[in-house]
N, C-alpha and C. Protein backbone atom coordinates (compact mmCIF):
# COMPACT_ATOMS: atom_id res chain seq x y z
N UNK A 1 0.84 -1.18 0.00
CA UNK A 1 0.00 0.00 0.00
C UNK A 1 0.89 1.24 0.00
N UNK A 2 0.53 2.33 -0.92
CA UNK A 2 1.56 3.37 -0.94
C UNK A 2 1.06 4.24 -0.29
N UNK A 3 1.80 4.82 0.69
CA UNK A 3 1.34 6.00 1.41
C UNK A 3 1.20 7.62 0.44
N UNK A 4 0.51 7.71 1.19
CA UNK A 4 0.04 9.25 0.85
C UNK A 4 0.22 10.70 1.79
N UNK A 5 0.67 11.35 0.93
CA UNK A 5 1.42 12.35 1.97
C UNK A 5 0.44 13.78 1.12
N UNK A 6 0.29 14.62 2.26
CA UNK A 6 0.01 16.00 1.35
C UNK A 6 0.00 17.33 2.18
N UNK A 7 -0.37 18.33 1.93
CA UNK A 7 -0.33 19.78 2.64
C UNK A 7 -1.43 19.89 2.68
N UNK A 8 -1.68 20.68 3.78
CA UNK A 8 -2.96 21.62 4.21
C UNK A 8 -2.25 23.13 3.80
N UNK A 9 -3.26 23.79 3.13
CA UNK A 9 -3.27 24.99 2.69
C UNK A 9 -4.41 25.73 3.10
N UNK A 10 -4.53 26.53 4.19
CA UNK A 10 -5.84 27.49 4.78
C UNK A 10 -6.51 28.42 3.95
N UNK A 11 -5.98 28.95 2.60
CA UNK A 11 -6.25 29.80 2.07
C UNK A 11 -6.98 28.96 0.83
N UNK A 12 -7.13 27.75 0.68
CA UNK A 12 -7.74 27.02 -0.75
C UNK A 12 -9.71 26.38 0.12
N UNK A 13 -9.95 27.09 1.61
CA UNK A 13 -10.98 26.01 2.22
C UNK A 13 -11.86 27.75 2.15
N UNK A 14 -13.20 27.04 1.83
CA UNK A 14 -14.08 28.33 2.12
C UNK A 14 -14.95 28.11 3.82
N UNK A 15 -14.39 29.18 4.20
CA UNK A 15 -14.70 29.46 5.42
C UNK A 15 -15.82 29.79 5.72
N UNK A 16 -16.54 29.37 6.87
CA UNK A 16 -17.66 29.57 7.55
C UNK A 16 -17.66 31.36 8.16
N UNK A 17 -16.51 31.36 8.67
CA UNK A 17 -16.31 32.81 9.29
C UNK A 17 -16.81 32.44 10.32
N UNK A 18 -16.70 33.66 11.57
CA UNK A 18 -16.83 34.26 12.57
C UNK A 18 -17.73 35.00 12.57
N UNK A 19 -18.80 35.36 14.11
CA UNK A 19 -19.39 36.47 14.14
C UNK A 19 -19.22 36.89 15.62
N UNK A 20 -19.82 37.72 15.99
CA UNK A 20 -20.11 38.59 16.90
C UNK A 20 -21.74 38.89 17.51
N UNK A 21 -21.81 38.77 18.73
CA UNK A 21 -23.03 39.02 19.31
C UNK A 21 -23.05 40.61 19.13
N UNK A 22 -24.11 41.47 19.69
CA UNK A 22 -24.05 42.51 19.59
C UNK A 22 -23.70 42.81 20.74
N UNK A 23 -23.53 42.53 22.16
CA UNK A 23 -22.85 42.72 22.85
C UNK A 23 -21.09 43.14 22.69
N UNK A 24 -20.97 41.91 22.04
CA UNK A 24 -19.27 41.60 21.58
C UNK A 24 -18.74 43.17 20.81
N UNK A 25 -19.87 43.13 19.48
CA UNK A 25 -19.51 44.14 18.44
C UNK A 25 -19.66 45.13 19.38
N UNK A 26 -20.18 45.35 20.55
CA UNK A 26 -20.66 46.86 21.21
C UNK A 26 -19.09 47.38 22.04
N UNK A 27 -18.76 45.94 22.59
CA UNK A 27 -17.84 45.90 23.45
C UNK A 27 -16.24 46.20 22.88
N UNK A 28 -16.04 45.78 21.31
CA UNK A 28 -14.86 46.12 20.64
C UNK A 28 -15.06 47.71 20.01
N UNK A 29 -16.39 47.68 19.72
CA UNK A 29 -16.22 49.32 19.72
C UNK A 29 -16.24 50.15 20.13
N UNK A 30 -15.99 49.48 22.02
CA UNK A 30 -16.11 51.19 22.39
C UNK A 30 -14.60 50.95 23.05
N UNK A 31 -13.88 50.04 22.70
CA UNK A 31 -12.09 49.70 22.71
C UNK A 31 -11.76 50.41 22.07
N UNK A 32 -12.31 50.41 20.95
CA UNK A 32 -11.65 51.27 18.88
C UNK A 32 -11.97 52.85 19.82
N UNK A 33 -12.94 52.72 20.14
CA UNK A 33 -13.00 54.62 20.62
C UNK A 33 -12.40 55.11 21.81
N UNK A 34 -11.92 53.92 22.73
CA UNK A 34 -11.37 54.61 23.26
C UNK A 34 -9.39 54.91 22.99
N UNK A 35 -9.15 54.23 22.36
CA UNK A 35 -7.76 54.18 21.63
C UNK A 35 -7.59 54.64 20.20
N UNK A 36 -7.94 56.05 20.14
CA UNK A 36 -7.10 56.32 18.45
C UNK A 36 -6.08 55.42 18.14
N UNK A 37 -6.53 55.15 16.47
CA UNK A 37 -5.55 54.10 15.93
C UNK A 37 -6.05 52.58 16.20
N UNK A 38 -6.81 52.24 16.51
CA UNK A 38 -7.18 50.98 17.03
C UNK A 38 -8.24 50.76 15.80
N UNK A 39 -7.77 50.01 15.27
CA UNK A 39 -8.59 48.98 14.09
C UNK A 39 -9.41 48.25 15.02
N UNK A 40 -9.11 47.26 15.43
CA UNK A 40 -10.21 45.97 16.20
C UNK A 40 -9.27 45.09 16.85
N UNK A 41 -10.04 43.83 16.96
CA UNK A 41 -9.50 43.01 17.71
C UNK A 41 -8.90 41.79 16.86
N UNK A 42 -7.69 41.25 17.57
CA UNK A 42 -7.32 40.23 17.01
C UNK A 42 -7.38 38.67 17.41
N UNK A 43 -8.09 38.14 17.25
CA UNK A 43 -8.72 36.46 17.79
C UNK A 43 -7.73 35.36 17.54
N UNK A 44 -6.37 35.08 18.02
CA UNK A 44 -6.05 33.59 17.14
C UNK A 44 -5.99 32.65 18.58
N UNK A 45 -4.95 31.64 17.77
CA UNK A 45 -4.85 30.50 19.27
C UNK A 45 -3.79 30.22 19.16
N UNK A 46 -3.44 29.46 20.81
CA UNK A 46 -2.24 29.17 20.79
C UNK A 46 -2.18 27.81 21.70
N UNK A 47 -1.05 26.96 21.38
CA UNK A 47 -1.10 25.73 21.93
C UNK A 47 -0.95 26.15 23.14
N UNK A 48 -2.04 25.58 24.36
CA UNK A 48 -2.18 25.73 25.69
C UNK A 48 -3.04 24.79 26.69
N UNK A 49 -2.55 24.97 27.48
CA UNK A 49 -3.62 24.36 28.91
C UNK A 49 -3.43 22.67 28.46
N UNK A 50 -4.22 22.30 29.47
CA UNK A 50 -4.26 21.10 29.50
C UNK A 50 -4.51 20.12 28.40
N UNK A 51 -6.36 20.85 27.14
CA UNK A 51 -6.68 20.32 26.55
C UNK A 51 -6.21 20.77 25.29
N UNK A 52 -5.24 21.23 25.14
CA UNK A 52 -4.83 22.02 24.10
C UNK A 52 -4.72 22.98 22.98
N UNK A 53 -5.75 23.50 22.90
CA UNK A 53 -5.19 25.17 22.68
C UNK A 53 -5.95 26.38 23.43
N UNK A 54 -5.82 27.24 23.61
CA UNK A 54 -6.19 28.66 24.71
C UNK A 54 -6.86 29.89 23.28
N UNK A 55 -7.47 30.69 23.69
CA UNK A 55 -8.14 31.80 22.75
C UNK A 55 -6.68 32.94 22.85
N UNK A 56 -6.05 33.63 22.05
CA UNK A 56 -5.50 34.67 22.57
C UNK A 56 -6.56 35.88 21.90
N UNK A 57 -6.40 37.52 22.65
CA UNK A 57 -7.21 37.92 21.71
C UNK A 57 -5.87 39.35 22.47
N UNK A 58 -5.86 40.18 21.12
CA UNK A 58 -4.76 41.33 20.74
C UNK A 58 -5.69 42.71 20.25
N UNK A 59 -5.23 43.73 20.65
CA UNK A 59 -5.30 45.00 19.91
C UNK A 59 -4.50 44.91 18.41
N UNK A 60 -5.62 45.51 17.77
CA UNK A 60 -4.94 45.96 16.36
C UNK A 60 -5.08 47.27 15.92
N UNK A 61 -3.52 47.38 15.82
CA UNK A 61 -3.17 49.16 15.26
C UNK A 61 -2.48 48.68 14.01
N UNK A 62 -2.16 47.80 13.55
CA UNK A 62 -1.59 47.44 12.35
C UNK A 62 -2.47 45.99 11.85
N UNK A 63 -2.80 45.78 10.83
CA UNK A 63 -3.35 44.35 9.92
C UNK A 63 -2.07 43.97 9.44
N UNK A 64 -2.33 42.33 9.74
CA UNK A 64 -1.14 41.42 9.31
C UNK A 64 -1.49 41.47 7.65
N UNK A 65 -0.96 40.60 7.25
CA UNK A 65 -1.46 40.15 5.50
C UNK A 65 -1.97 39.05 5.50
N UNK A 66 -1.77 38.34 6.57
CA UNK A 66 -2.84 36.93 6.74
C UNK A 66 -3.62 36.99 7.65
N UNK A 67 -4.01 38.12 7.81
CA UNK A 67 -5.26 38.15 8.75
C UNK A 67 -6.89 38.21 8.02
N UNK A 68 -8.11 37.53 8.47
CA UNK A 68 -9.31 37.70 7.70
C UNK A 68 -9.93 38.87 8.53
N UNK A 69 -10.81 39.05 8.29
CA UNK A 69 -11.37 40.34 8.90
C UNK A 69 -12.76 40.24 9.00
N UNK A 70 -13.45 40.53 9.99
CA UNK A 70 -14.67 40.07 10.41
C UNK A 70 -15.37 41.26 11.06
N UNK A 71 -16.20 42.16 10.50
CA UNK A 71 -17.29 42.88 10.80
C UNK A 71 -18.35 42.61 11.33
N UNK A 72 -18.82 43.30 12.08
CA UNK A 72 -19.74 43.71 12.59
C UNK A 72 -20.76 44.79 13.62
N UNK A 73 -21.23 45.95 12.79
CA UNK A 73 -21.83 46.64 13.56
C UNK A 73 -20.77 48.10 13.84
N UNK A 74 -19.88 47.69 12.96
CA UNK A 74 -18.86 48.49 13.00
C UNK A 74 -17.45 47.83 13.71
N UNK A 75 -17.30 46.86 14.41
CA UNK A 75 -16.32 46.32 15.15
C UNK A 75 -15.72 45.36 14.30
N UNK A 76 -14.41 45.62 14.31
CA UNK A 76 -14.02 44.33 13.55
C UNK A 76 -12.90 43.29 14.41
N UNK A 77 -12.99 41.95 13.82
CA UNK A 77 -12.42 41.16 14.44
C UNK A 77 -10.86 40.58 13.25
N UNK A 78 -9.99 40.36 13.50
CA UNK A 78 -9.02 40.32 12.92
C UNK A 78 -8.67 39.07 13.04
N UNK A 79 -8.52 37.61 12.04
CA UNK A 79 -8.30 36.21 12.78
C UNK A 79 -6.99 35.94 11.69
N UNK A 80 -6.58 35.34 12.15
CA UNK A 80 -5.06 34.91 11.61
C UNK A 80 -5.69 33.72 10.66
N UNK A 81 -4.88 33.83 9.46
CA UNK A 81 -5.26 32.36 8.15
C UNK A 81 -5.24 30.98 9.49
N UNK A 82 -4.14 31.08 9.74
CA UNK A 82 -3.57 29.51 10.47
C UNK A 82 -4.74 29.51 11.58
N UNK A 83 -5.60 30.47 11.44
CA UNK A 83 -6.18 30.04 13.16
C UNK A 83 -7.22 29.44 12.71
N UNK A 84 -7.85 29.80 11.35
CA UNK A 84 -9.52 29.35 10.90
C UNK A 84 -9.76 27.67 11.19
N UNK A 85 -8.55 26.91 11.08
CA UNK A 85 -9.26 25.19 11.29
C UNK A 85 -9.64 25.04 12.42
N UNK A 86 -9.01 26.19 13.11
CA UNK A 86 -9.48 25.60 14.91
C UNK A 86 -10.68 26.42 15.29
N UNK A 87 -11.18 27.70 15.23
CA UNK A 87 -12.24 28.34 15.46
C UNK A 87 -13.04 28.73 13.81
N UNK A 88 -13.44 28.14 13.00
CA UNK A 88 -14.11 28.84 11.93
C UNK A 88 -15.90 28.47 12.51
N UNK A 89 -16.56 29.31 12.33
CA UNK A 89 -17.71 28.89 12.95
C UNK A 89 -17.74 29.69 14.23
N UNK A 90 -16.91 30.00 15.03
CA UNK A 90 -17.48 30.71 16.26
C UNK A 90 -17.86 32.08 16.58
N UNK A 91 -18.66 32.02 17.25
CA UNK A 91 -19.50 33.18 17.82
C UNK A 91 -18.80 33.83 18.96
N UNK A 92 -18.15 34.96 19.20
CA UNK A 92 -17.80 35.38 19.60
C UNK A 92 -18.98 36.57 20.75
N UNK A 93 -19.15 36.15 21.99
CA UNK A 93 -19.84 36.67 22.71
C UNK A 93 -19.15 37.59 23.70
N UNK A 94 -19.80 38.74 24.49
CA UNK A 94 -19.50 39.33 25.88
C UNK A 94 -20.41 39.31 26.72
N UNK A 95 -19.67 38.69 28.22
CA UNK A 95 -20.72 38.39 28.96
C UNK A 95 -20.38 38.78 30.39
N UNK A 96 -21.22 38.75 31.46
CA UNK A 96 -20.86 39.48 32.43
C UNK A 96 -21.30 37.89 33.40
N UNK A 97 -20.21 37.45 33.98
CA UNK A 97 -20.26 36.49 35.57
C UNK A 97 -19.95 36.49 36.79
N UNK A 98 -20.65 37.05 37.16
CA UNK A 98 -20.84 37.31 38.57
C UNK A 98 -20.21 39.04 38.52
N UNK A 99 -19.06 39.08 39.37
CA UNK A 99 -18.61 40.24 38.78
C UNK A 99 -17.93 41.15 37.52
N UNK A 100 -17.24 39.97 37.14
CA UNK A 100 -16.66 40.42 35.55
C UNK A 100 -17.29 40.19 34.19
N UNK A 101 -16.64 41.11 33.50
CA UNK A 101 -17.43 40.88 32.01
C UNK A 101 -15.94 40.21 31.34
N UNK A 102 -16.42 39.12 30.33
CA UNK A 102 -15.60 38.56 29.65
C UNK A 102 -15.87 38.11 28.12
N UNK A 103 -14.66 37.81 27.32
CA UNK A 103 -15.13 37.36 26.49
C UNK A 103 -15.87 35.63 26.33
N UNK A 104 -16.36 35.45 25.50
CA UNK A 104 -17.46 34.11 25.61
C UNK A 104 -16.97 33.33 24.25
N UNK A 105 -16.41 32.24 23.88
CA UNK A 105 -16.34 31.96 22.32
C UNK A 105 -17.01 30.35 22.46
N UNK A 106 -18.90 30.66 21.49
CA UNK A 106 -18.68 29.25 21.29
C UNK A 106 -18.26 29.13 20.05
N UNK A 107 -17.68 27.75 19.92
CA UNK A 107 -16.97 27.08 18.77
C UNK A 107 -17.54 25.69 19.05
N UNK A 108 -18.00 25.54 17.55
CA UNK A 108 -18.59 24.40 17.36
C UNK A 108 -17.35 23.34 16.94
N UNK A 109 -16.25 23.74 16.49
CA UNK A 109 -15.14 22.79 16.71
C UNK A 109 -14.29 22.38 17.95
N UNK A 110 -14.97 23.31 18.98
CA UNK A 110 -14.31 22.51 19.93
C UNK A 110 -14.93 21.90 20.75
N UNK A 111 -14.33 20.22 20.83
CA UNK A 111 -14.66 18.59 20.79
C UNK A 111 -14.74 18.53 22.46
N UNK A 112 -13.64 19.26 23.50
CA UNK A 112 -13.76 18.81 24.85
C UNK A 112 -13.25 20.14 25.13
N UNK A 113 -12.74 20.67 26.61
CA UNK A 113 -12.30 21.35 27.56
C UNK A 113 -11.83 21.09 28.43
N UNK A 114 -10.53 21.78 29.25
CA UNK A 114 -10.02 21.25 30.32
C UNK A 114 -11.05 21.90 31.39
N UNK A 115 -11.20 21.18 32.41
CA UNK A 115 -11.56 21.45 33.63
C UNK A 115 -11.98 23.08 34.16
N UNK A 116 -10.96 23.98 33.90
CA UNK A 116 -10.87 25.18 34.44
C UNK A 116 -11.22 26.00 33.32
N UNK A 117 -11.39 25.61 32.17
CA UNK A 117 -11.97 26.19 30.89
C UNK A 117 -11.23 27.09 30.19
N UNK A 118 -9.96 27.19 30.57
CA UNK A 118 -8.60 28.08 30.07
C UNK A 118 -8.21 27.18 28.56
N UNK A 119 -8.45 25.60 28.17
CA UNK A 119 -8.01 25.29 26.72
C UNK A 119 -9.22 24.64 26.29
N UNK A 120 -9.01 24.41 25.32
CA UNK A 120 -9.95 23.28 24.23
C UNK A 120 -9.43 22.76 23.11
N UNK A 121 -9.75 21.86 22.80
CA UNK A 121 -9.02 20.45 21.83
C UNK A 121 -10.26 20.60 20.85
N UNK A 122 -10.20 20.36 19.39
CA UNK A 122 -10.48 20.20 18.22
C UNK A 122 -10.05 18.69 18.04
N UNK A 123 -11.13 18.05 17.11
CA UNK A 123 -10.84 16.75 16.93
C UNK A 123 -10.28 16.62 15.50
N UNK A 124 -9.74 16.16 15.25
CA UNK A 124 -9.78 16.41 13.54
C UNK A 124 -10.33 15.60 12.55
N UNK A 125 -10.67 16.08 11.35
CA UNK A 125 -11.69 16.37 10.45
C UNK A 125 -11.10 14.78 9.30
């Protein structure tokens, strides 16, 4: 049997995209207003926590060239090419628990969670 070898290329898959609650979009735009120069926010991931990978999320005063860009309501969200296999599909919420307000991401690709809810694992496709 001959093996088969090949590449994943992020830029050849049509994406579901990202959205934003209106909370979320309310909450990045009043970031953009309060920081001249502030484009939006930037969403990727990074290998973390227990179950393996963590949300990071960044100020943007500069756009990468592989970043997608995600509107809404005026707020935009900025996601890195490499990040779409692990969050494409999620909803990006703001929510308030108990005392703090935070960000909320469901993602329908992610398969489990660690315990303390700091990572999440994607199963693959």
């Amino acid at each position: 049997m001959e093996s088969q070898t090949g590449t994943f290329n992020p830029a050849e898959f049509n994406w579901q995209g990202l959205t934003m609650t209106p909370d979320a979009a309310r909450h990045i735009r009043d970031l953009m207003a309060q920081k001249p120069g502030l484009l939006g926010v930037r969403l990727s991931v990074k290998q973390s926590g227990c179950a393996g990978f963590g949300y990071v999320l960044d100020t943007v005063s500069e756009p990468k060239d592989e970043d997608l860009v995600f509107e809404a309501d005026g707020a935009r969200l900025y996601v890195p090419l490499q990040a779409m296999p692990f969050i494409d599909g999620t909803e990006v919420d703001y929510v308030r628990e108990g005392l703090n307000q935070i960000f909320k991401f469901n993602n329908p690709k992610a398969q489990h969670a660690c315990g303390c809810g700091e990572s999440f694992g994607v199963q693959a496709e």
